[in-house]
PDB file of N, CA and C in Angstrom:
ATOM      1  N   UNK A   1      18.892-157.723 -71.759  1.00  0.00           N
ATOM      2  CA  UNK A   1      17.594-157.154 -72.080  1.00  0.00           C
ATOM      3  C   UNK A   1      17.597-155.680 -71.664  1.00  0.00           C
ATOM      4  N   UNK A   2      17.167-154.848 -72.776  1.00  0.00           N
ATOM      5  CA  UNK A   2      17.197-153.429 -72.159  1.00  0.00           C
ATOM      6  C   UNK A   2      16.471-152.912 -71.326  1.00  0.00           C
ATOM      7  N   UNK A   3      15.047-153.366 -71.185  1.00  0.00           N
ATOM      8  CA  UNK A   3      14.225-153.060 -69.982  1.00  0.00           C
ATOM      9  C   UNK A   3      15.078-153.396 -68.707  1.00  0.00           C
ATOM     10  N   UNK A   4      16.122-154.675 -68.421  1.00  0.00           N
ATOM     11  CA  UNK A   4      16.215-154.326 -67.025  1.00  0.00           C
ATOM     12  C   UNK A   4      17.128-153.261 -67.280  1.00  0.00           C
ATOM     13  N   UNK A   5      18.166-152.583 -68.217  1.00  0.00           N
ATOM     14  CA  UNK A   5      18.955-151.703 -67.864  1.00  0.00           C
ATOM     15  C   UNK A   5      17.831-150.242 -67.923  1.00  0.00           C
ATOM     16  N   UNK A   6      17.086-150.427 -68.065  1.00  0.00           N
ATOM     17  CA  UNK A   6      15.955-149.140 -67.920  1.00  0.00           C
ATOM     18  C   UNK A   6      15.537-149.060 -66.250  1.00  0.00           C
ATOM     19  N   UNK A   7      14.889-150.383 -65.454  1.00  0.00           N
ATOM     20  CA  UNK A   7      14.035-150.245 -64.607  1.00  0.00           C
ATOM     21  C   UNK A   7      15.537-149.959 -63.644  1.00  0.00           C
ATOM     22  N   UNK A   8      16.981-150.465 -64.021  1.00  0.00           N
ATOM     23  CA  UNK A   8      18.065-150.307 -63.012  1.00  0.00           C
ATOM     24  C   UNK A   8      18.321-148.511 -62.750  1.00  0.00           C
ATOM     25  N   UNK A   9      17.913-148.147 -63.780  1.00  0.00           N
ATOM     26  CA  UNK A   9      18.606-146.720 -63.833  1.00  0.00           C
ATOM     27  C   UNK A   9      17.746-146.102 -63.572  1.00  0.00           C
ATOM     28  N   UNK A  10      16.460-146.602 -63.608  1.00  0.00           N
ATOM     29  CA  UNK A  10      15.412-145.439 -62.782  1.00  0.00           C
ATOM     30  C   UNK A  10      15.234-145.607 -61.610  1.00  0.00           C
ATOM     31  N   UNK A  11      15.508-146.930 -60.854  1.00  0.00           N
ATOM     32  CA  UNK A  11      15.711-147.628 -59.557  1.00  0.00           C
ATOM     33  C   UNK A  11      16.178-146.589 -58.444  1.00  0.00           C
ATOM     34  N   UNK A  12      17.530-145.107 -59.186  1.00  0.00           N
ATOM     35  CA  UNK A  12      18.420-144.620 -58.195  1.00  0.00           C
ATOM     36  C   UNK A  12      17.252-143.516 -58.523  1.00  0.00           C
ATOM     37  N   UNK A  13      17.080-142.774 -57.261  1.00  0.00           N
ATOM     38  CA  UNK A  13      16.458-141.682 -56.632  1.00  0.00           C
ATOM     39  C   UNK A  13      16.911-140.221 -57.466  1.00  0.00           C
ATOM     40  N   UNK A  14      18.342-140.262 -57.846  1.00  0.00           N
ATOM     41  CA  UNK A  14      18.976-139.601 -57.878  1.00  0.00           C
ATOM     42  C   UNK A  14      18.849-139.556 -59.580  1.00  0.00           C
ATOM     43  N   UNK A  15      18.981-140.514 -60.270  1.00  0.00           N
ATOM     44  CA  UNK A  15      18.978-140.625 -61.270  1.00  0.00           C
ATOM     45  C   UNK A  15      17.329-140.252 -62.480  1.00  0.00           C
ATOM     46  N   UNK A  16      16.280-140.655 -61.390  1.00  0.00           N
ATOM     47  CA  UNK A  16      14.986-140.246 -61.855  1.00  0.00           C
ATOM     48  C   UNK A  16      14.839-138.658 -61.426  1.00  0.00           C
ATOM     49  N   UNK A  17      15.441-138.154 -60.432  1.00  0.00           N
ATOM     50  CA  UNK A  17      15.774-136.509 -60.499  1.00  0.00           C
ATOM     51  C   UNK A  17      16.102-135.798 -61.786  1.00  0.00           C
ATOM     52  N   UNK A  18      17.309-136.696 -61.977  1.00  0.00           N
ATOM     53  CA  UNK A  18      18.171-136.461 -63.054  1.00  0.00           C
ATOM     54  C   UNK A  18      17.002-136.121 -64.563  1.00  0.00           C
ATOM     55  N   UNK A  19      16.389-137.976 -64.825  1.00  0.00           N
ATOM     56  CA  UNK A  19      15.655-137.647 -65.988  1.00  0.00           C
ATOM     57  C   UNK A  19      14.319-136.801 -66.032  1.00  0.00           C
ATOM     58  N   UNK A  20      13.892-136.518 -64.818  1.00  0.00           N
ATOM     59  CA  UNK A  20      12.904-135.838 -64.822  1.00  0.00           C
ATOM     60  C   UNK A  20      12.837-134.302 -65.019  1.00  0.00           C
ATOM     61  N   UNK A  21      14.481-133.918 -64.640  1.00  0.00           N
ATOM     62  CA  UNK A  21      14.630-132.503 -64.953  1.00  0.00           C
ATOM     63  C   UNK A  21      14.969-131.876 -66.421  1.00  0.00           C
ATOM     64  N   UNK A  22      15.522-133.426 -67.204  1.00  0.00           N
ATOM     65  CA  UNK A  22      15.617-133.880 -68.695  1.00  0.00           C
ATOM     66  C   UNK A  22      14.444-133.503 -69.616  1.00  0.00           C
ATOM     67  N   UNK A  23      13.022-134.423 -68.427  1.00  0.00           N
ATOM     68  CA  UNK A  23      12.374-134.312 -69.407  1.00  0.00           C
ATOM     69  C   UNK A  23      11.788-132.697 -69.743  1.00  0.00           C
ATOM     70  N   UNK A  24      12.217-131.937 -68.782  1.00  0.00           N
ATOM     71  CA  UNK A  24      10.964-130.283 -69.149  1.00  0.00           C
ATOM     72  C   UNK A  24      12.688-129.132 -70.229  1.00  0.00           C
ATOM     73  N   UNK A  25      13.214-130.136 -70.378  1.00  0.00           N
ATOM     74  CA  UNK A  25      13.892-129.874 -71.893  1.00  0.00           C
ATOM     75  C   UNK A  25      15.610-129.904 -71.493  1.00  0.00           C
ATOM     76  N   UNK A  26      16.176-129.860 -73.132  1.00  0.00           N
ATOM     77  CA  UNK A  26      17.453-130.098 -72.716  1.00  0.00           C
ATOM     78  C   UNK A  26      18.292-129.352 -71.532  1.00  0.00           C
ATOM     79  N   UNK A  27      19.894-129.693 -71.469  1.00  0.00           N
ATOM     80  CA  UNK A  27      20.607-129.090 -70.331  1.00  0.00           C
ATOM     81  C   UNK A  27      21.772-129.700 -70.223  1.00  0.00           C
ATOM     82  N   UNK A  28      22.818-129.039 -70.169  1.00  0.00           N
ATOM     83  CA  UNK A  28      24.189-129.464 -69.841  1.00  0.00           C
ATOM     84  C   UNK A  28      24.384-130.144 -68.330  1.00  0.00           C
ATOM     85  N   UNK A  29      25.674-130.403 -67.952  1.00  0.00           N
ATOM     86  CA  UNK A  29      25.340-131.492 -66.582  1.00  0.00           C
ATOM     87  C   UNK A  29      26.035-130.166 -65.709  1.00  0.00           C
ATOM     88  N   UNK A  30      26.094-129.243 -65.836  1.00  0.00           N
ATOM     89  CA  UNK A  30      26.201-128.086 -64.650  1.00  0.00           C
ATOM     90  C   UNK A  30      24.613-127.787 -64.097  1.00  0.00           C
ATOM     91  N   UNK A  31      24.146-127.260 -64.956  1.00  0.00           N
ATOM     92  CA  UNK A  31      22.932-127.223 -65.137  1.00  0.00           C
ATOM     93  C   UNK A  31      21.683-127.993 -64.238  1.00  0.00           C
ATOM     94  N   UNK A  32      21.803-129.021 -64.520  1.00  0.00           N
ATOM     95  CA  UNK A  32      21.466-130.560 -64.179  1.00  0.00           C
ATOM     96  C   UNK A  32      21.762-130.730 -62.408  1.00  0.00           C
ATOM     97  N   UNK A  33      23.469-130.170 -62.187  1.00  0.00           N
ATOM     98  CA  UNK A  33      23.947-130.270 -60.842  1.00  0.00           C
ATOM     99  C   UNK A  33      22.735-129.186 -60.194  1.00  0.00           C
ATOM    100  N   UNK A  34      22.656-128.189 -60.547  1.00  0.00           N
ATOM    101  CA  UNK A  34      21.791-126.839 -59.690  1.00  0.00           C
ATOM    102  C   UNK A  34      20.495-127.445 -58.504  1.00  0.00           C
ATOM    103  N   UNK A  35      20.620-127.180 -57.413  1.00  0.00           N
ATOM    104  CA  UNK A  35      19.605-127.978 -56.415  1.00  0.00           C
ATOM    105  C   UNK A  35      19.832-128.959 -56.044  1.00  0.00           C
ATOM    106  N   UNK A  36      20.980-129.599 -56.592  1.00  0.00           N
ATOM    107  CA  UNK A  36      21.362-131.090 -56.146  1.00  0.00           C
ATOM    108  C   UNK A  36      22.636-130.632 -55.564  1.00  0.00           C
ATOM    109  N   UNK A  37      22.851-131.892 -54.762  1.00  0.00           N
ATOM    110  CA  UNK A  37      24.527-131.774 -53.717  1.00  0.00           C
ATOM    111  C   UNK A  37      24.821-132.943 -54.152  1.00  0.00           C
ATOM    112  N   UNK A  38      25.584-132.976 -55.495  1.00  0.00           N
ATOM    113  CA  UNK A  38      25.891-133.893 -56.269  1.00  0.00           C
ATOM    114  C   UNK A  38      27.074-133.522 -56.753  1.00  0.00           C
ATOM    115  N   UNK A  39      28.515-134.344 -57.106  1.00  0.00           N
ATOM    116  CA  UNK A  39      29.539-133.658 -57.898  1.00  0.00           C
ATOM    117  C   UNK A  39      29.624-134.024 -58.943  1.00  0.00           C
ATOM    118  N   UNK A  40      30.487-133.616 -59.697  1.00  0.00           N
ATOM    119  CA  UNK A  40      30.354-133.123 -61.191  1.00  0.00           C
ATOM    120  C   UNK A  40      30.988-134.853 -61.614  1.00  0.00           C
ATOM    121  N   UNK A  41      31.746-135.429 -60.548  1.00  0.00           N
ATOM    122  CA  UNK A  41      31.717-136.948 -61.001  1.00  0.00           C
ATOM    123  C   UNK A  41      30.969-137.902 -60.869  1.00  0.00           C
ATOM    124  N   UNK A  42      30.339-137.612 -60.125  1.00  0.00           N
ATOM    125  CA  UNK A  42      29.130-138.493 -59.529  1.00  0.00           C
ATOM    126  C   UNK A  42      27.896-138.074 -60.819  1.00  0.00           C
ATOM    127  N   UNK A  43      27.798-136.767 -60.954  1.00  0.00           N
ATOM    128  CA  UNK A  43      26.410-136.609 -62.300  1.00  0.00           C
ATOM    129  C   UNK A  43      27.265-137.269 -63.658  1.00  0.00           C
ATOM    130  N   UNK A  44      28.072-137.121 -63.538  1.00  0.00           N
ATOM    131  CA  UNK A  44      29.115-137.866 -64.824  1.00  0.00           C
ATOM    132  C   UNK A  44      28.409-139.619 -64.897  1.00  0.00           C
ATOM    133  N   UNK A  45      28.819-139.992 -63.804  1.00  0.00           N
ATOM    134  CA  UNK A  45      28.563-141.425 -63.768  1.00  0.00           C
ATOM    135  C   UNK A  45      26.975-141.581 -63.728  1.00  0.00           C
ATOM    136  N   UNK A  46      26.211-140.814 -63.112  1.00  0.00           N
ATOM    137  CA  UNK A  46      24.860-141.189 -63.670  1.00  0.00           C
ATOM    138  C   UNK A  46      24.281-141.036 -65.002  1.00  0.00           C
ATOM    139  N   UNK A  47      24.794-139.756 -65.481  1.00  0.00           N
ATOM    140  CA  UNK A  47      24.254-139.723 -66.698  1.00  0.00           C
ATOM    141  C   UNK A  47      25.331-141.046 -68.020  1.00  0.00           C
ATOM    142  N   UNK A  48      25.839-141.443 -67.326  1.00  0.00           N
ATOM    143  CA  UNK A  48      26.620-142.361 -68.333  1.00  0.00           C
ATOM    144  C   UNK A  48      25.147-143.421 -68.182  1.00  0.00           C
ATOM    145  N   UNK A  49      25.095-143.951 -66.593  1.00  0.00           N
ATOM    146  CA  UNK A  49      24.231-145.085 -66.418  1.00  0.00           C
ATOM    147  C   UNK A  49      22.801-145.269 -67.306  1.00  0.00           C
ATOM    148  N   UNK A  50      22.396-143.192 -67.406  1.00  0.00           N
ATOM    149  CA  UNK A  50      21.279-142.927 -68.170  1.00  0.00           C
ATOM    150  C   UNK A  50      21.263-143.577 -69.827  1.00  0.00           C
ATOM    151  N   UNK A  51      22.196-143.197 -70.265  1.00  0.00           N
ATOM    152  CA  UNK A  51      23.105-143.716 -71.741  1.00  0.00           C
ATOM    153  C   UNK A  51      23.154-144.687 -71.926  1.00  0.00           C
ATOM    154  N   UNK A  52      23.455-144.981 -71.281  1.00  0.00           N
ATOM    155  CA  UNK A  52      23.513-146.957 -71.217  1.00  0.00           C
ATOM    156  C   UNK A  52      22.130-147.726 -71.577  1.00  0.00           C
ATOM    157  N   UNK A  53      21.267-146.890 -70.564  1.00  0.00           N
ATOM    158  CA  UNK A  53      19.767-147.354 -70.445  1.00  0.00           C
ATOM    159  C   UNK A  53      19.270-146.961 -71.737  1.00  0.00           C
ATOM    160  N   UNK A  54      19.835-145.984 -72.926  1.00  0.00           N
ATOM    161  CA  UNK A  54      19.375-145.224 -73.583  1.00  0.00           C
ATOM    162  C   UNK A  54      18.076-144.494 -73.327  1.00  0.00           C
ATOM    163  N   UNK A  55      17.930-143.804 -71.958  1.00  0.00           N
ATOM    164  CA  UNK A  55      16.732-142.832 -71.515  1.00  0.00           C
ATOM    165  C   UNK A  55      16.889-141.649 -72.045  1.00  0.00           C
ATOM    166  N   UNK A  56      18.839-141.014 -71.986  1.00  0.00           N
ATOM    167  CA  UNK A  56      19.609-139.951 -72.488  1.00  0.00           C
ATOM    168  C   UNK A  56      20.066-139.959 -73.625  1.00  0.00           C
ATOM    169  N   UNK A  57      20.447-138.807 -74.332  1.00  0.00           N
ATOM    170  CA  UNK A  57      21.494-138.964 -75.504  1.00  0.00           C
ATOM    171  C   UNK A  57      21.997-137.619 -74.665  1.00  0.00           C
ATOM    172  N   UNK A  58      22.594-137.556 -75.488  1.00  0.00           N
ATOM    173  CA  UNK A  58      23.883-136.456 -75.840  1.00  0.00           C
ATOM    174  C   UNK A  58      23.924-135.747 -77.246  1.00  0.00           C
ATOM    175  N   UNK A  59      24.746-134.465 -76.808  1.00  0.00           N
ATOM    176  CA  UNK A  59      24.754-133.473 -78.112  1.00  0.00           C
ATOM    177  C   UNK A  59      25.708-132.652 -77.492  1.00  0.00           C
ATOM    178  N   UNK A  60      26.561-132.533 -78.588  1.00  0.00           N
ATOM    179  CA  UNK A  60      28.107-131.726 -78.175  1.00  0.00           C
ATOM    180  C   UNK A  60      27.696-130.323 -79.288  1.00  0.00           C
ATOM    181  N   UNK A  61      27.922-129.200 -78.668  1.00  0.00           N
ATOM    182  CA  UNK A  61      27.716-127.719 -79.176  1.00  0.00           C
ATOM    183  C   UNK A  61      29.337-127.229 -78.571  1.00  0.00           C
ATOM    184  N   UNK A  62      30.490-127.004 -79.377  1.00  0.00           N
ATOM    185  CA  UNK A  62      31.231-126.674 -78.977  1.00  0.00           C
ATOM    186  C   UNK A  62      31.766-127.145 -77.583  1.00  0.00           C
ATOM    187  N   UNK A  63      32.420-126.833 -76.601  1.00  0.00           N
ATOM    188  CA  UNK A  63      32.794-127.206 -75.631  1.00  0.00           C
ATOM    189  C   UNK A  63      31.832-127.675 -74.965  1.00  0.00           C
ATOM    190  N   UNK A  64      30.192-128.058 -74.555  1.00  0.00           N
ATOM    191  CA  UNK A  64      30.000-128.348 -73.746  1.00  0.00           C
ATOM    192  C   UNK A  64      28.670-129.260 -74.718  1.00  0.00           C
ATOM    193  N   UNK A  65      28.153-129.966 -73.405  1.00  0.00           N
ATOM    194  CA  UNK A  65      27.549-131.441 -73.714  1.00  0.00           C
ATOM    195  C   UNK A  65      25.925-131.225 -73.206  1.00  0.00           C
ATOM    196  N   UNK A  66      25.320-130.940 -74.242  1.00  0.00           N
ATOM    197  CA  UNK A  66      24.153-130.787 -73.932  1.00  0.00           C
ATOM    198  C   UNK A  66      23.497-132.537 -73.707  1.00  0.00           C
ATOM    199  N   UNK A  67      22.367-132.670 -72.518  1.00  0.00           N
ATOM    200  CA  UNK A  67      22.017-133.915 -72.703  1.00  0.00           C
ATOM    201  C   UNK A  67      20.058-133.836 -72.736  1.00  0.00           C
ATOM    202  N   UNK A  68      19.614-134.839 -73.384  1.00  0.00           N
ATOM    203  CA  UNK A  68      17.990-134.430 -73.444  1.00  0.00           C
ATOM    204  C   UNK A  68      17.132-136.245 -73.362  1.00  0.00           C
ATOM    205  N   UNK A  69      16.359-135.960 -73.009  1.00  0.00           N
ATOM    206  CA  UNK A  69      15.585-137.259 -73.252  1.00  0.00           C
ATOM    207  C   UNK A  69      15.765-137.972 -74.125  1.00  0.00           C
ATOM    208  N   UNK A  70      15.678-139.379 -74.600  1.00  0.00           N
ATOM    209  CA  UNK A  70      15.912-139.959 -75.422  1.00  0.00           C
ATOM    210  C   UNK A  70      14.492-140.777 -75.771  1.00  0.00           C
ATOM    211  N   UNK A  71      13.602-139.883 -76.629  1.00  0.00           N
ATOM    212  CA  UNK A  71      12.472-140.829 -77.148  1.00  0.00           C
ATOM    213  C   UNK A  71      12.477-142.387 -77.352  1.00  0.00           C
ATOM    214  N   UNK A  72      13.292-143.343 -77.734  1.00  0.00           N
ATOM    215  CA  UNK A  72      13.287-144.455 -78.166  1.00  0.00           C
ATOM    216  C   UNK A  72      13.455-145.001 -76.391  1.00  0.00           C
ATOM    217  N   UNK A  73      14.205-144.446 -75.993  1.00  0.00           N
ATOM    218  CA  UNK A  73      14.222-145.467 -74.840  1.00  0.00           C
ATOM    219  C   UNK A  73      13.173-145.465 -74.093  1.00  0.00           C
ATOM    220  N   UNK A  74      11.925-143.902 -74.300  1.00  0.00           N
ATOM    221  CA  UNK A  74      10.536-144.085 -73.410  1.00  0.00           C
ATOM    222  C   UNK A  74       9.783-144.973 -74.251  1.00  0.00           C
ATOM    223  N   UNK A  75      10.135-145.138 -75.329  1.00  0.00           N
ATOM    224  CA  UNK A  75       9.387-146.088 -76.737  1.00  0.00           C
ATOM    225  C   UNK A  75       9.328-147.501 -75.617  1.00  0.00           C
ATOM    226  N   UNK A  76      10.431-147.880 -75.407  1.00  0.00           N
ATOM    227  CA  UNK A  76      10.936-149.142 -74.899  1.00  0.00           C
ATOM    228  C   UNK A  76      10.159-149.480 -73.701  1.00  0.00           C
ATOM    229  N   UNK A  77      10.063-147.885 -72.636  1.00  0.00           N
ATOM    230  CA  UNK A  77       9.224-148.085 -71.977  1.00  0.00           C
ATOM    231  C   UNK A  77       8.062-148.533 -71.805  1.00  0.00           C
ATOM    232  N   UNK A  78       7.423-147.510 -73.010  1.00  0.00           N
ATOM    233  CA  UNK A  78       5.845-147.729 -73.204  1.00  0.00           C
ATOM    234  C   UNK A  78       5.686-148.865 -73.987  1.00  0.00           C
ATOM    235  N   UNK A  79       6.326-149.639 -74.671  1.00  0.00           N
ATOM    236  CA  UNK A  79       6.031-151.169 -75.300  1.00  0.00           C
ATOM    237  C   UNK A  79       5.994-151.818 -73.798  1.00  0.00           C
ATOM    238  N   UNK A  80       7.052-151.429 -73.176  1.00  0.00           N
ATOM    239  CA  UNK A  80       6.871-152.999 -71.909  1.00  0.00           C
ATOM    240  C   UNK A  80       5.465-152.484 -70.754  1.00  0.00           C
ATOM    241  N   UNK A  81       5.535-151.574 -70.617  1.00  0.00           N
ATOM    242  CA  UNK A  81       3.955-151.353 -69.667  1.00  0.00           C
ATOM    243  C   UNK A  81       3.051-151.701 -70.771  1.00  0.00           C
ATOM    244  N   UNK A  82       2.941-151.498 -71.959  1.00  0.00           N
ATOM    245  CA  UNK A  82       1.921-151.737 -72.853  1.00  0.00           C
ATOM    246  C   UNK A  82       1.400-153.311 -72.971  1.00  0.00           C
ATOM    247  N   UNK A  83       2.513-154.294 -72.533  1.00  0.00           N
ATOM    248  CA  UNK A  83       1.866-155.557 -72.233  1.00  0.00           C
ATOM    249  C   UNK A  83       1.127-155.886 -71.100  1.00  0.00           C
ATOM    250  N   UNK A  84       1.213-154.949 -69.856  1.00  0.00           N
ATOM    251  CA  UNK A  84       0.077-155.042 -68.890  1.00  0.00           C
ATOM    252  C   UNK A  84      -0.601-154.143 -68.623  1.00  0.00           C
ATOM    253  N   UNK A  85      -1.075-153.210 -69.630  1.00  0.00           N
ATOM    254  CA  UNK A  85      -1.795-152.736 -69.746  1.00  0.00           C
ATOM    255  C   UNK A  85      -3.265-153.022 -69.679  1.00  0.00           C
ATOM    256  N   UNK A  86      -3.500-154.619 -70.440  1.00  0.00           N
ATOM    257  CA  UNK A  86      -4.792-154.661 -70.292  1.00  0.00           C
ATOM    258  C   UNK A  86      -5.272-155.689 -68.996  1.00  0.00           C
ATOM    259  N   UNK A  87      -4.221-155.780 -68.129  1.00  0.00           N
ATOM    260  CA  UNK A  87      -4.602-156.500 -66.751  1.00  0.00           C
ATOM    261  C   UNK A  87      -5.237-155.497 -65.889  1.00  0.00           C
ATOM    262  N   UNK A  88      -5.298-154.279 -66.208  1.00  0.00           N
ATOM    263  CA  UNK A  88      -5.480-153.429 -65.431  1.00  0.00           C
ATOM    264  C   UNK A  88      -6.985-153.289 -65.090  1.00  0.00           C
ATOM    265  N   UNK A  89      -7.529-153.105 -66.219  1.00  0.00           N
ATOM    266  CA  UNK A  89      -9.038-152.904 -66.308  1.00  0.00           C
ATOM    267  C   UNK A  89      -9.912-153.923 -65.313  1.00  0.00           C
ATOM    268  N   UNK A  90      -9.996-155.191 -65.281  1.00  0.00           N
ATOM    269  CA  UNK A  90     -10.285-156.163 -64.442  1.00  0.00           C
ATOM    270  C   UNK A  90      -9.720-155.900 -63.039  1.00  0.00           C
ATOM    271  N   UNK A  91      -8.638-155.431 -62.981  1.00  0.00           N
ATOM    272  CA  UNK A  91      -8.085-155.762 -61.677  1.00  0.00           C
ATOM    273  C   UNK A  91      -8.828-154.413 -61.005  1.00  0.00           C
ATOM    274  N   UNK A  92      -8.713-153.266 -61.082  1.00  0.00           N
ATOM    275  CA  UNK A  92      -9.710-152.028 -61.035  1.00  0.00           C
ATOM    276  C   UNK A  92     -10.723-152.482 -60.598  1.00  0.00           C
ATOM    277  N   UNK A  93     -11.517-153.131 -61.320  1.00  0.00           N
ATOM    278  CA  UNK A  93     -13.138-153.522 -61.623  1.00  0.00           C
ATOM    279  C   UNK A  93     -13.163-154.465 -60.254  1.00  0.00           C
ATOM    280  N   UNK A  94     -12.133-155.212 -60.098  1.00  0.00           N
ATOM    281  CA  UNK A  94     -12.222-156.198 -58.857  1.00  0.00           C
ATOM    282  C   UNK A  94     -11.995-155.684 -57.425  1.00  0.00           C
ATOM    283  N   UNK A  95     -11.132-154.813 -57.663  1.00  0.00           N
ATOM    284  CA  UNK A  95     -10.818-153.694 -56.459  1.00  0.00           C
ATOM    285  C   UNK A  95     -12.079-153.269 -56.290  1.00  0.00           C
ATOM    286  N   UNK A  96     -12.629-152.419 -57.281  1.00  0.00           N
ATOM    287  CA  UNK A  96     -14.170-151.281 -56.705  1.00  0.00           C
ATOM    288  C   UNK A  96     -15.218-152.557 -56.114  1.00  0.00           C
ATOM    289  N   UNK A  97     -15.330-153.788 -56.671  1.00  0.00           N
ATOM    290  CA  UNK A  97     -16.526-154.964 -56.014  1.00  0.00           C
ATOM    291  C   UNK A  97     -15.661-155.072 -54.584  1.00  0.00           C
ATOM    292  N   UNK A  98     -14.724-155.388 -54.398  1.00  0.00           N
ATOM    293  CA  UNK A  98     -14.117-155.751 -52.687  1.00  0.00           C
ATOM    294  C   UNK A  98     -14.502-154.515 -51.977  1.00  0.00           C
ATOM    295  N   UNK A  99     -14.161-153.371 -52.360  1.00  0.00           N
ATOM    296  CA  UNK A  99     -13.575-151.790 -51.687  1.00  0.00           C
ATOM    297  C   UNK A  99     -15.645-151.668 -51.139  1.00  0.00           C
ATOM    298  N   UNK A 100     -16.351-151.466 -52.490  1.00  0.00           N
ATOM    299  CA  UNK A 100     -17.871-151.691 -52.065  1.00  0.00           C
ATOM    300  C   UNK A 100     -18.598-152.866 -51.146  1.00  0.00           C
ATOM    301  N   UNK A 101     -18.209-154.060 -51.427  1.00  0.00           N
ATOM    302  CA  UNK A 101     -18.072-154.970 -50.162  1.00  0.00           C
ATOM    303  C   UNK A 101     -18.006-154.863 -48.919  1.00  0.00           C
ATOM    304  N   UNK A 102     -16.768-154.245 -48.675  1.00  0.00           N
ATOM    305  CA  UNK A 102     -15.646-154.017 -47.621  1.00  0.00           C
ATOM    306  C   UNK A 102     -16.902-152.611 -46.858  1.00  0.00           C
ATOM    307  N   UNK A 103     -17.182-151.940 -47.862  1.00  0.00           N
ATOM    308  CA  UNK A 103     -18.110-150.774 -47.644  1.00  0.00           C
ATOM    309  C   UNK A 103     -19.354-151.106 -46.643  1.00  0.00           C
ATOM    310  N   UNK A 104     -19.846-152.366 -47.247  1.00  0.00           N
ATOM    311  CA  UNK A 104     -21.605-152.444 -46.565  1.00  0.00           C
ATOM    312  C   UNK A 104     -21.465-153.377 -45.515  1.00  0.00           C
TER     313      UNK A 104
END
């Protein structure tokens, strides 16, 4: 199932660094390394893990490997939160009656 290879790869600390610096636009994995004390094999192997998850793609421009978000795999995301989505509203609503309770 691809959701768990999604929730595995966002699981590493290191790896939601990774896609989060993805998401404010593309970037090669030098790039990617900058601010991190990470080596160039170690971002290798995460961004493979990213790929896998399909969070990443890839894009080759001559010698080097641009990598960028991968819409379909946040697709994937937002379908699976989208099934508990509507537990939310009630559970909210039940929180503010306890929290006001809890209040008086």
């Amino acid at each position: 199932m691809i959701e768990n290879d999604i929730f595995k790869a966002l699981a590493d600390p290191t790896r939601r660094t990774i896609f989060e610096k993805l998401a404010a636009g593309s970037m090669n994995a030098s790039a990617l390394r900058q601010g991190m004390e990470i080596s160039q094999s170690a971002m290798s192997q995460h961004l493979s893990v990213l790929r896998n998850a399909r969070l990443v793609r890839e894009e080759r421009q001559g010698r080097f490997v641009n990598y960028e978000v991968n819409p379909e795999g946040l697709a994937l995301i937002a379908g699976w939160l989208a099934k508990y989505r509507a537990y939310w509203p009630a559970r909210v609503d039940t929180l503010k009656a306890l929290l006001k309770d809890m209040d008086q």
